[in-house]
N, C-alpha and C. Protein backbone atom coordinates (compact mmCIF):
# COMPACT_ATOMS: atom_id res chain seq x y z
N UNK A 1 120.85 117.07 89.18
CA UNK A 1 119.68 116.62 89.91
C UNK A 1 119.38 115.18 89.51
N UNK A 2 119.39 114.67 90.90
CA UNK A 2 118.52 113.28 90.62
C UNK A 2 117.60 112.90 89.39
N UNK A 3 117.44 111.77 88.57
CA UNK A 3 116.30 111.29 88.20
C UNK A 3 115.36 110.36 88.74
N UNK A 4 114.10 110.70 88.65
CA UNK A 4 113.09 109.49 89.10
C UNK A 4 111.98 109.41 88.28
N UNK A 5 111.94 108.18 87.82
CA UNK A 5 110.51 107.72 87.35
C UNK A 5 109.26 108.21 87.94
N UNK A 6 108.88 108.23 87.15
CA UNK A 6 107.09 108.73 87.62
C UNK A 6 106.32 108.26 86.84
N UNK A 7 104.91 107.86 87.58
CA UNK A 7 103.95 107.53 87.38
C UNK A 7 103.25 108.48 86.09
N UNK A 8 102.40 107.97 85.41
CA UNK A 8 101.22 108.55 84.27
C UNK A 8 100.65 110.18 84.83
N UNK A 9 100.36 109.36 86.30
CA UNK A 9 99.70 110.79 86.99
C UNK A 9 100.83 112.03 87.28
N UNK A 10 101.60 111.47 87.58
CA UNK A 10 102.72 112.01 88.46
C UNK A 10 103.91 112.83 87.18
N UNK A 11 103.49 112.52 86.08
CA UNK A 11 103.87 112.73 84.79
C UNK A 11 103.08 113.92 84.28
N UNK A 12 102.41 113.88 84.10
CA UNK A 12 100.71 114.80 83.98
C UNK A 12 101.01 115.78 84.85
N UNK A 13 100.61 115.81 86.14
CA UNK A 13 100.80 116.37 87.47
C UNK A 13 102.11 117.56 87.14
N UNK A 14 103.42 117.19 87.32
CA UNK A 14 104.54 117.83 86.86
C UNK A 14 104.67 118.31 85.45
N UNK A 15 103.94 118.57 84.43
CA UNK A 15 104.04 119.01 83.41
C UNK A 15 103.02 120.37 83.76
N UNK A 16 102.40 120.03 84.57
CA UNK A 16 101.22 120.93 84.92
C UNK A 16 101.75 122.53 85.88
N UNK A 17 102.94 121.96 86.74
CA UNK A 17 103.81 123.12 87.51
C UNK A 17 104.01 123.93 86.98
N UNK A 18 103.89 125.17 87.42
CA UNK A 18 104.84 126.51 87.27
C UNK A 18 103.92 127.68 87.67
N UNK A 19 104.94 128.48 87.52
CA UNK A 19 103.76 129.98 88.71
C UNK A 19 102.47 130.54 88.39
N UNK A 20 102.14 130.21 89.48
CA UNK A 20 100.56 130.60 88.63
C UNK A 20 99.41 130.12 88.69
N UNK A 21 100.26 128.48 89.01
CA UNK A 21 99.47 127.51 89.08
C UNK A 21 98.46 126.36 90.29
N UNK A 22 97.80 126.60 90.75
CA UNK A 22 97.09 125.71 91.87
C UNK A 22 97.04 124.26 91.71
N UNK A 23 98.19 123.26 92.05
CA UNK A 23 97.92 121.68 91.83
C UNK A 23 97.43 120.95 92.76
N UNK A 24 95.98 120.44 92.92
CA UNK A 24 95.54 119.47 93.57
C UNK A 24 95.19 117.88 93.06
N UNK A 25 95.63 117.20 93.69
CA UNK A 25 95.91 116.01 93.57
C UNK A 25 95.07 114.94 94.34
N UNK A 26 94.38 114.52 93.43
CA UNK A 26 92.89 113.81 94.16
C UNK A 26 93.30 112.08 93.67
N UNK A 27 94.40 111.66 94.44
CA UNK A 27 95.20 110.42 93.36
C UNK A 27 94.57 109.12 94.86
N UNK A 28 93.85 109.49 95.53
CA UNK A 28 93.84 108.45 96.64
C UNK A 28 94.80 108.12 97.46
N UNK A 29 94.80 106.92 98.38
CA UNK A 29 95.54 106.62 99.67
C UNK A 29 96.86 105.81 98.78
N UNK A 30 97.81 105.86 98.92
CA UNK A 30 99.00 105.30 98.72
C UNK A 30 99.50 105.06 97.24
N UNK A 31 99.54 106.57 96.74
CA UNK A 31 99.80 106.51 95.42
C UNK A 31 100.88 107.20 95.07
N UNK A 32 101.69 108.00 96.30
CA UNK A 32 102.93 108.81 96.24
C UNK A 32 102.65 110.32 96.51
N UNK A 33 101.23 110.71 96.61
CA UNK A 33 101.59 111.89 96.84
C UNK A 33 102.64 112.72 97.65
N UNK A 34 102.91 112.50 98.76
CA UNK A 34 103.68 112.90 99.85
C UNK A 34 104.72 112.99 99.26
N UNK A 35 106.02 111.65 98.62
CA UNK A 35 106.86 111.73 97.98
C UNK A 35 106.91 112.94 96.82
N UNK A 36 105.80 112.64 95.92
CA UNK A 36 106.07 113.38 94.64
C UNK A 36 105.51 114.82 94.91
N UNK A 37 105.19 115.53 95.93
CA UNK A 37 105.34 116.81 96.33
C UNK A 37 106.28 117.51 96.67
N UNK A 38 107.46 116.14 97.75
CA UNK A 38 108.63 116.47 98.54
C UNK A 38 109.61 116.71 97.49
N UNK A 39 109.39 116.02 96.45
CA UNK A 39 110.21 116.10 95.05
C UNK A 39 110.09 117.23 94.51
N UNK A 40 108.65 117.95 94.64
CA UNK A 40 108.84 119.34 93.68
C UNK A 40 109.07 120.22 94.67
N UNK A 41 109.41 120.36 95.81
CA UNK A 41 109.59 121.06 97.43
C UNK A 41 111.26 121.62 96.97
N UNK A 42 111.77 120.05 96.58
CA UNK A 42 112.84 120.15 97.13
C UNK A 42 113.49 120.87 95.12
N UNK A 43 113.20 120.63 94.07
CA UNK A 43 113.27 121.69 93.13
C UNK A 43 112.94 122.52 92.87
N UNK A 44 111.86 122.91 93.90
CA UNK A 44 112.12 124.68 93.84
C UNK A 44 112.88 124.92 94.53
N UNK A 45 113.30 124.16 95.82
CA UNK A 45 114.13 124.81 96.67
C UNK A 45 115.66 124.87 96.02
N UNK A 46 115.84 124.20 95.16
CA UNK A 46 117.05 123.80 94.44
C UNK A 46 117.02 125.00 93.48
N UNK A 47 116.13 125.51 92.70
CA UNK A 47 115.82 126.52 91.89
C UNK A 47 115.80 127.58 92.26
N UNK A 48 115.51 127.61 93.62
CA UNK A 48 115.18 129.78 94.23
C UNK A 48 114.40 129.79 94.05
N UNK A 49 113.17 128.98 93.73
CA UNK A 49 111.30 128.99 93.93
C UNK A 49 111.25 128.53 94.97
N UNK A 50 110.57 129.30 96.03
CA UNK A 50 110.69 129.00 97.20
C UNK A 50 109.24 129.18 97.91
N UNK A 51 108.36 128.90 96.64
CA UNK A 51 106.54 129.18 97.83
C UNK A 51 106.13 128.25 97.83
N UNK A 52 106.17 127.64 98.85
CA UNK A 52 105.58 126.34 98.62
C UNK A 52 104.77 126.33 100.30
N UNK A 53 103.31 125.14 100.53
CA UNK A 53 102.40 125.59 101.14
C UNK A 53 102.13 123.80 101.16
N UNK A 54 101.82 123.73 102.58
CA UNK A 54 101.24 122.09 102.97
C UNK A 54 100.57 121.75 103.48
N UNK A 55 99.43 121.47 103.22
CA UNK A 55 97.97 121.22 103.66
C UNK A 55 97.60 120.16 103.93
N UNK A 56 96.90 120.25 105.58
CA UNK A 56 97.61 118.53 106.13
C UNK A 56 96.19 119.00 107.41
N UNK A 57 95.50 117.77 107.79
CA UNK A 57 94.54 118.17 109.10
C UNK A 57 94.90 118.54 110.27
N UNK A 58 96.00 118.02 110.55
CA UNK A 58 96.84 118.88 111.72
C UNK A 58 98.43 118.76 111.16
N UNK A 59 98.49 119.24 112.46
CA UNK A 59 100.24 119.92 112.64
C UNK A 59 100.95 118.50 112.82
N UNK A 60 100.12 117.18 113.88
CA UNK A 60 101.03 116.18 113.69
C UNK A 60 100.99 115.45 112.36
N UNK A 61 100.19 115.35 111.75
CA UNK A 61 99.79 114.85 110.38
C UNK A 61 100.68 115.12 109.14
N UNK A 62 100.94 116.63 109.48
CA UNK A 62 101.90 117.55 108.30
C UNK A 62 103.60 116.75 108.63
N UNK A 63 103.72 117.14 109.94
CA UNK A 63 105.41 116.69 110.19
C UNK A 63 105.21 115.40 109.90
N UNK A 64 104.70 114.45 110.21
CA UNK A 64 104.45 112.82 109.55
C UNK A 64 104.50 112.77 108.40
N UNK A 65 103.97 113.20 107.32
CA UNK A 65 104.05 113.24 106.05
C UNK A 65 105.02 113.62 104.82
N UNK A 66 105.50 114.87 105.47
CA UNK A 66 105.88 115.98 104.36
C UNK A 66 107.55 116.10 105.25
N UNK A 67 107.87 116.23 106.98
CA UNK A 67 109.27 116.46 107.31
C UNK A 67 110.03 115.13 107.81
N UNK A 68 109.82 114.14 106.93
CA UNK A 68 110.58 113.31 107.20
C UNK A 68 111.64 113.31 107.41
């Protein structure tokens, strides 16, 4: 698996994962969220953790964001 740098938050944030757990992310407009979600999307999907859930104001908003 890839490596990528991460941010303080984004550091924090991912130490914080695993089952069980509810992560909301109150980091403001253009700080990576979108990315650094698609990142833990795509290691569970890499892992066989596979619940993952995307909360977005609409349906065009979600595919803009998250199915690049």
């Amino acid at each position: 698996m890839p490596h990528f740098k991460l941010t303080k938050a984004q550091t924090v944030a991912r130490r914080k994962v695993r089952k069980g757990v509810t992560l909301t992310l109150c980091w403001g407009r253009g700080t990576g969220k979108s990315w650094f979600m698609r990142q833990l999307a795509y290691e569970a999907i890499d892992q066989g953790k596979v619940t993952i859930a995307l909360v977005s104001p609409t349906l065009k908003q979600c595919k803009q964001n998250h199915l690049q």
